[in-house]
Protein backbone atom coordinates (compact mmCIF):
# COMPACT_ATOMS: atom_id res chain seq x y z
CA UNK A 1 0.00 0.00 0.00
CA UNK A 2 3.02 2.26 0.26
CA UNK A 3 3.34 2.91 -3.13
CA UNK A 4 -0.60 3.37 -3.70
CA UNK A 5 -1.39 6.46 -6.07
CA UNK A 6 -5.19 6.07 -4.87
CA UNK A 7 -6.68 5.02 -2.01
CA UNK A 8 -10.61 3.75 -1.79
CA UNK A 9 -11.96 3.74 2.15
CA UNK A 10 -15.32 3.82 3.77
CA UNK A 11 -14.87 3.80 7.33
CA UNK A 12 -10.75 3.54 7.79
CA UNK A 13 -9.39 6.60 9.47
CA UNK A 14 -7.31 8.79 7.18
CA UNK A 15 -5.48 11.24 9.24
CA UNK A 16 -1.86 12.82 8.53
CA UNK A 17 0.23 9.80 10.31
CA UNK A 18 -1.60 7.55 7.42
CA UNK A 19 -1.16 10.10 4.89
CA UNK A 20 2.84 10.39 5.39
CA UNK A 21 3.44 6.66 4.81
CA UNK A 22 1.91 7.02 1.53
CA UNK A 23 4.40 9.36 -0.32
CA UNK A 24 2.58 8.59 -4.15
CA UNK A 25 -0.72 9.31 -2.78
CA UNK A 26 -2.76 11.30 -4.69
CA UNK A 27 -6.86 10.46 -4.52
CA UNK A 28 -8.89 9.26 -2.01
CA UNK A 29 -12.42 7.70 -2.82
CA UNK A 30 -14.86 7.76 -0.15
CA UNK A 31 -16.88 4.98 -0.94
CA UNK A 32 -19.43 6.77 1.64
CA UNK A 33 -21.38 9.94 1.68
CA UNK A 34 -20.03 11.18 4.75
CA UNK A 35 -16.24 11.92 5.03
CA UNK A 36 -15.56 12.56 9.11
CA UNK A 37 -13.17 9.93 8.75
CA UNK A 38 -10.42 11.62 6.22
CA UNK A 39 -8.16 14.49 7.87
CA UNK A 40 -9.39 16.89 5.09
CA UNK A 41 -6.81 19.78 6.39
CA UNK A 42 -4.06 17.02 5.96
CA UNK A 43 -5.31 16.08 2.39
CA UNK A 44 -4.96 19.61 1.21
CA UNK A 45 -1.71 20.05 2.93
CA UNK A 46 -0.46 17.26 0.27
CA UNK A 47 -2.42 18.28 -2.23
CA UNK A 48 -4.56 14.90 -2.19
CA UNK A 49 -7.96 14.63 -4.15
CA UNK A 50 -11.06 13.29 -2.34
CA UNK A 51 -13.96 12.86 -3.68
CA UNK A 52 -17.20 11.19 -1.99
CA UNK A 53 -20.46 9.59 -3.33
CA UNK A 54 -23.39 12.10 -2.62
CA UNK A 55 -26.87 11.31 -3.28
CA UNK A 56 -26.54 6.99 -3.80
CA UNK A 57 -28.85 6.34 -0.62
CA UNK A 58 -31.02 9.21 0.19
CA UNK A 59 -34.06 7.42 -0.91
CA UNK A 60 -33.16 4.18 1.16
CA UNK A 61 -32.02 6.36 4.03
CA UNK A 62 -35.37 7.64 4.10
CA UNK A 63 -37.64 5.19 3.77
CA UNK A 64 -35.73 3.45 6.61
CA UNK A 65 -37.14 7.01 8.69
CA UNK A 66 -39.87 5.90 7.80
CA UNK A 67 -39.78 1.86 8.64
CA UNK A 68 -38.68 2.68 11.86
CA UNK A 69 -41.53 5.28 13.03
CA UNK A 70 -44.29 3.37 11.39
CA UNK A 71 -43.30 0.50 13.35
CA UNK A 72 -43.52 2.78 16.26
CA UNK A 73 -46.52 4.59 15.46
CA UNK A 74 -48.13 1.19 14.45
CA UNK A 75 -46.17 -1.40 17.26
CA UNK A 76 -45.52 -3.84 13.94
CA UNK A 77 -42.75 -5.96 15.47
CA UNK A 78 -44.89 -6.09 18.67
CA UNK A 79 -47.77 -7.49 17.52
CA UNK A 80 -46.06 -9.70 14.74
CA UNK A 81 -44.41 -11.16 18.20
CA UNK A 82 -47.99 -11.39 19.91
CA UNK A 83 -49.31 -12.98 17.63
CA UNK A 84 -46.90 -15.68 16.96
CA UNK A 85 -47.11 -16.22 20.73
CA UNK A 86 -50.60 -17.26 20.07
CA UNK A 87 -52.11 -14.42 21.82
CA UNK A 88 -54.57 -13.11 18.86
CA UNK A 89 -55.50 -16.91 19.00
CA UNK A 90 -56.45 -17.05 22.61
CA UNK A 91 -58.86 -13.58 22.12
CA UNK A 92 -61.80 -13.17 22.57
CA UNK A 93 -62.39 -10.07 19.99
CA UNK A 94 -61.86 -9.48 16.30
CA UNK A 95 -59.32 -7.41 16.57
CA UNK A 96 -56.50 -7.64 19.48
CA UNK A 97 -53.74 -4.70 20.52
CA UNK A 98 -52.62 -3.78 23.67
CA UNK A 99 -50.56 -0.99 23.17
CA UNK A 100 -51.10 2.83 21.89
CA UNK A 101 -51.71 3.29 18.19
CA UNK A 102 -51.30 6.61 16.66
CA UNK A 103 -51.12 8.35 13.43
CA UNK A 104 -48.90 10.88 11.67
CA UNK A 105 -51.30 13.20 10.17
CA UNK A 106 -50.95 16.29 12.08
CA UNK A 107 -47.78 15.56 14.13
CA UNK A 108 -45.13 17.82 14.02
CA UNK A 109 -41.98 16.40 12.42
CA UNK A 110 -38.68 18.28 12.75
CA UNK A 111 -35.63 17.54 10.66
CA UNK A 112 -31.92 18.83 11.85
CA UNK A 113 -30.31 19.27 7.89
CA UNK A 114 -31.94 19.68 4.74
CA UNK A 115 -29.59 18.14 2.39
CA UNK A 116 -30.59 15.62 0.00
CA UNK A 117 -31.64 13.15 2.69
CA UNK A 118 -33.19 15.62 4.55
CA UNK A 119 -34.85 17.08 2.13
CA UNK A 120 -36.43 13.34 1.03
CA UNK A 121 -37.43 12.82 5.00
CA UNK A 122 -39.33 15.91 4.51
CA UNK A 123 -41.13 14.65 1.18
CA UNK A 124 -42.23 11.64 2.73
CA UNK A 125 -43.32 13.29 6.01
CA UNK A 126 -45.79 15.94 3.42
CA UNK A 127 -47.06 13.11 2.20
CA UNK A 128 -48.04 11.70 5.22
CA UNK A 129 -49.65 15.35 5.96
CA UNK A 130 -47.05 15.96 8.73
CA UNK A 131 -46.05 19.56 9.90
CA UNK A 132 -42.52 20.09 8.88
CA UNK A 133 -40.28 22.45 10.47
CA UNK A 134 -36.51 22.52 9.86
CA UNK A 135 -33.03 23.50 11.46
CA UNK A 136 -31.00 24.67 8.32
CA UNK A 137 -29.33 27.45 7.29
CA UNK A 138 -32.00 27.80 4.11
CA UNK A 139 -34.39 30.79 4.39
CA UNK A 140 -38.13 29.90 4.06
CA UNK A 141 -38.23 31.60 0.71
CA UNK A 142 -35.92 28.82 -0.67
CA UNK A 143 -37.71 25.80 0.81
CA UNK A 144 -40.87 23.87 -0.61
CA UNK A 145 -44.11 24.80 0.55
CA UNK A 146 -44.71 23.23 3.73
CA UNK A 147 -41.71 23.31 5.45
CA UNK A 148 -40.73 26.15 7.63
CA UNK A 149 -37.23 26.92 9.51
CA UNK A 150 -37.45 27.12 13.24
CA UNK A 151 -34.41 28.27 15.48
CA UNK A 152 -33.08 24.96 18.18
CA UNK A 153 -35.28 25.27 21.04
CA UNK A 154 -38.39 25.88 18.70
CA UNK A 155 -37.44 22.78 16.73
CA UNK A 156 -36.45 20.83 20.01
CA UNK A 157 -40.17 21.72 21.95
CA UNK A 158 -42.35 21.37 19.01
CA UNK A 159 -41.30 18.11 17.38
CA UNK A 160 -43.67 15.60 17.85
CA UNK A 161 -40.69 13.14 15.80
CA UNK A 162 -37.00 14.89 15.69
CA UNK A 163 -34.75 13.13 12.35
CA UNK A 164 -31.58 13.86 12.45
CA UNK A 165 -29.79 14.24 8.79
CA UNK A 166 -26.65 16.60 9.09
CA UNK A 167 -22.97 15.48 8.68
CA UNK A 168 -21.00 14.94 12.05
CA UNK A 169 -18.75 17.93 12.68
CA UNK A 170 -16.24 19.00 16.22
CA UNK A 171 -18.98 21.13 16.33
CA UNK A 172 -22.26 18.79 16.39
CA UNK A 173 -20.74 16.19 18.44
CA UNK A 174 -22.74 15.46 21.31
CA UNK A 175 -25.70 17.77 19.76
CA UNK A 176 -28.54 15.80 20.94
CA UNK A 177 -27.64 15.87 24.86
CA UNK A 178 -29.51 16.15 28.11
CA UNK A 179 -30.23 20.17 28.03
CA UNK A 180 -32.01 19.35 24.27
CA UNK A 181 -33.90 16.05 25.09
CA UNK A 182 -35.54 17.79 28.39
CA UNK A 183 -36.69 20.35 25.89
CA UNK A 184 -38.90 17.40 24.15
CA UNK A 185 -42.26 16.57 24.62
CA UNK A 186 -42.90 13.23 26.86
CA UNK A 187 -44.55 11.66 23.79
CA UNK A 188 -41.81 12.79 21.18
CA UNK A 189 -39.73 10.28 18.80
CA UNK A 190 -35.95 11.03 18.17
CA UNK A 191 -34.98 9.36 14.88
CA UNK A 192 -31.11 9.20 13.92
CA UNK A 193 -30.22 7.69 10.34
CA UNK A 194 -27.22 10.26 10.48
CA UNK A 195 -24.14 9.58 12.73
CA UNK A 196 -23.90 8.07 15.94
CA UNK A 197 -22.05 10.81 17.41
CA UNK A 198 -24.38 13.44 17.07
CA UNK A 199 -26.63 11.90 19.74
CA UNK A 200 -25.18 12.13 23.71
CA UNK A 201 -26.18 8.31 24.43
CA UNK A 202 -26.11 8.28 27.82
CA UNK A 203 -28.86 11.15 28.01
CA UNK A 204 -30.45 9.91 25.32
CA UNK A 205 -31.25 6.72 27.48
CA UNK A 206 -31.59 8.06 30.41
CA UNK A 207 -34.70 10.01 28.69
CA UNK A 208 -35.83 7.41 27.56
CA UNK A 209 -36.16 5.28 30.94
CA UNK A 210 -37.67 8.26 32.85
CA UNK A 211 -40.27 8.96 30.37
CA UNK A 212 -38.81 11.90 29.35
CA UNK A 213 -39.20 10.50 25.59
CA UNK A 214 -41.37 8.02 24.09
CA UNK A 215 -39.47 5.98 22.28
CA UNK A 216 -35.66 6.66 20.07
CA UNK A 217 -35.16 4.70 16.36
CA UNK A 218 -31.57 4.78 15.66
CA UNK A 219 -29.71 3.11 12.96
CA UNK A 220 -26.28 4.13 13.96
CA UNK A 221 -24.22 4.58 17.29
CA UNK A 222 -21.04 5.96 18.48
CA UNK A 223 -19.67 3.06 18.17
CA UNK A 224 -19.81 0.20 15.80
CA UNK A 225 -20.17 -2.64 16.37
CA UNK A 226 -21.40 -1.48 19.58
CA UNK A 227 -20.11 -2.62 22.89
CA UNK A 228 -22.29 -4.82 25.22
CA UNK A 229 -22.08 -2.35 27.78
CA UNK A 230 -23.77 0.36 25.16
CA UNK A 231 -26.90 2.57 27.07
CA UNK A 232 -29.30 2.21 24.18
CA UNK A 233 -28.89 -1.38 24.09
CA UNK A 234 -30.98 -1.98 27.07
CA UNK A 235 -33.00 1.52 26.83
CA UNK A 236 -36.63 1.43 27.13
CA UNK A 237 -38.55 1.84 23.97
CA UNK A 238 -35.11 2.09 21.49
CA UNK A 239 -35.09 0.75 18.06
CA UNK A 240 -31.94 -0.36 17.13
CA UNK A 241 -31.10 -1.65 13.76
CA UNK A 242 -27.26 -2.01 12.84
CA UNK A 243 -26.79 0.61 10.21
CA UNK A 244 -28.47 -0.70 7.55
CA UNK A 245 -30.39 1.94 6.13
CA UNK A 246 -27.82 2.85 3.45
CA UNK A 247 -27.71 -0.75 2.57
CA UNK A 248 -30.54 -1.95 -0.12
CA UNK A 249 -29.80 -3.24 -3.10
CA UNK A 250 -30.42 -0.61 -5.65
CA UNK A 251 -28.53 1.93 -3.18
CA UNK A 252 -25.32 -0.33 -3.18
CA UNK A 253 -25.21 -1.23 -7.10
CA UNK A 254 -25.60 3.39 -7.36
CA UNK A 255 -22.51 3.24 -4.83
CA UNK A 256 -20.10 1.21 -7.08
CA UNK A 257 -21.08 2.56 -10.06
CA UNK A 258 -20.76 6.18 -8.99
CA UNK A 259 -17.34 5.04 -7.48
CA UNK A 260 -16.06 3.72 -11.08
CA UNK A 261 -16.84 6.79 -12.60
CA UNK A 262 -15.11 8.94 -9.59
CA UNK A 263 -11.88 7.22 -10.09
CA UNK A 264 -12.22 7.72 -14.12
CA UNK A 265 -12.56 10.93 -14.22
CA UNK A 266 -9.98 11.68 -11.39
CA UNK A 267 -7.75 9.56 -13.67
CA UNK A 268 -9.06 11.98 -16.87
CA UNK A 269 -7.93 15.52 -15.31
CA UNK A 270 -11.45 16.14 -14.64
CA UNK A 271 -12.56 15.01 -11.00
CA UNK A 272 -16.02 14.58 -9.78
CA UNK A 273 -18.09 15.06 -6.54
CA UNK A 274 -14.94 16.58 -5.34
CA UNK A 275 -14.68 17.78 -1.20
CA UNK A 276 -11.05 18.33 -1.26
């Protein structure tokens, strides 16, 4: 790998100790949307190419949103469980539930990032005739109709279902945190398809086992694979899946391709999707 001219990673660290025992370097392909894990001051200092791959999974991304709260809304994996117990079997009505169902219409969903993710969260959550309110830097007079910015403590108290969809920065780490989550309604439903770090976990469970929060859908965590001794693993009313949403079919075979044709035109003079 020494004498590598370009360098493909997802989720291996590139900092500047990597970067100086690769003298020929010169591209990096983030096979990933996200690029937290390149040292993009050290890249520039060598004058090193990356490029990621925007845009392959925003529609998988949020649909998974969307998997996750209408199992919540609905208790799917609950009942699918129930029944196969045998429980609808042994009842004595039509119809058997013994938890809270709710819809979306009306609920308030706020999203933290309009990007293209973001952006397709919010679609979705129109369609479902969902409030929308936003934390981005966008003015309302450049957003669809529908969806209207709020400052953080507006968007923290009025969500009825917070998604998070903004890149992990020094800045954002730790965003979601104690202060923010005691800002939420009791009934509210934090949703993070983004990066682990953004969320505090610690206060993010302890909200959730003191009813401060309803119930948390996450499909990524601080750390992955997570540790056994992980908060959220044994958190009341916290979806876990292990970051997966990124990962159907169509969204993968858009991921290679779009890689291929990074790396070709790098190789042409003429690079693409280019962050450094």
């Amino acid at each position: 790998a020494a004498n590598a001219d370009i360098l493909l990673t997802n989720k291996v660290v590139v900092n500047e100790d990597l970067i100086k025992k690769l003298p020929r370097l010169k591209y990096i392909g983030i096979l990933a949307t996200g690029y937290n894990v390149v040292d993009i001051h050290a890249t520039k200092a060598h004058n090193i190419v990356v490029t990621n791959i925007p845009a392959y999974s925003t529609d998988s991304v949020a649909q998974m949103v969307f998997a996750h709260l209408l199992n919540i809304c609905n208790q799917v994996q609950y009942h699918v469980q129930e029944v196969n117990k045998g429980r609808w079997s042994e009842c004595k009505d039509f119809a058997f539930f013994d938890k809270p169902l709710m819809e979306l219409r009306a609920k308030t969903m706020g999203i933290v990032g309009l990007g293209n993710i973001g952006m397709a969260t919010a679609r979705l959550a129109l369609a479902f005739g969902m409030e929308v309110i936003a934390l981005t830097s966008k003015s309302k007079a450049d957003l669809p109709a529908g969806i209207s910015p709020v400052d953080e403590d507006t968007l923290f108290r009025q969500s009825d279902v917070l998604s998070l969809h903004c890149p992990l920065t020094p800045e954002n780490r730790g965003f979601v945190s104690k202060e923010k989550l005691a800002l939420m309604k009791a009934g509210a439903i934090l949703i993070n398809m983004s990066r682990g770090p953004l969320v505090n976990e610690e206060d993010l469970a302890w909200a959730l086992n003191n009813n401060k929060l309803f119930a948390a859908a996450v499909d990524v965590l601080s750390k992955e694979p997570p540790k056994s001794d992980n908060p959220l693993l044994r958190a009341k009313n916290c979806y876990i899946t292990p970051h997966i949403a990124w990962a159907t079919k169509e969204a993968r075979a858009r991921l290679i391709a779009q890689a291929v044709e990074n790396v070709k035109a790098f190789m042409e003079g003429n690079p693409i999707n280019r962050i450094a």
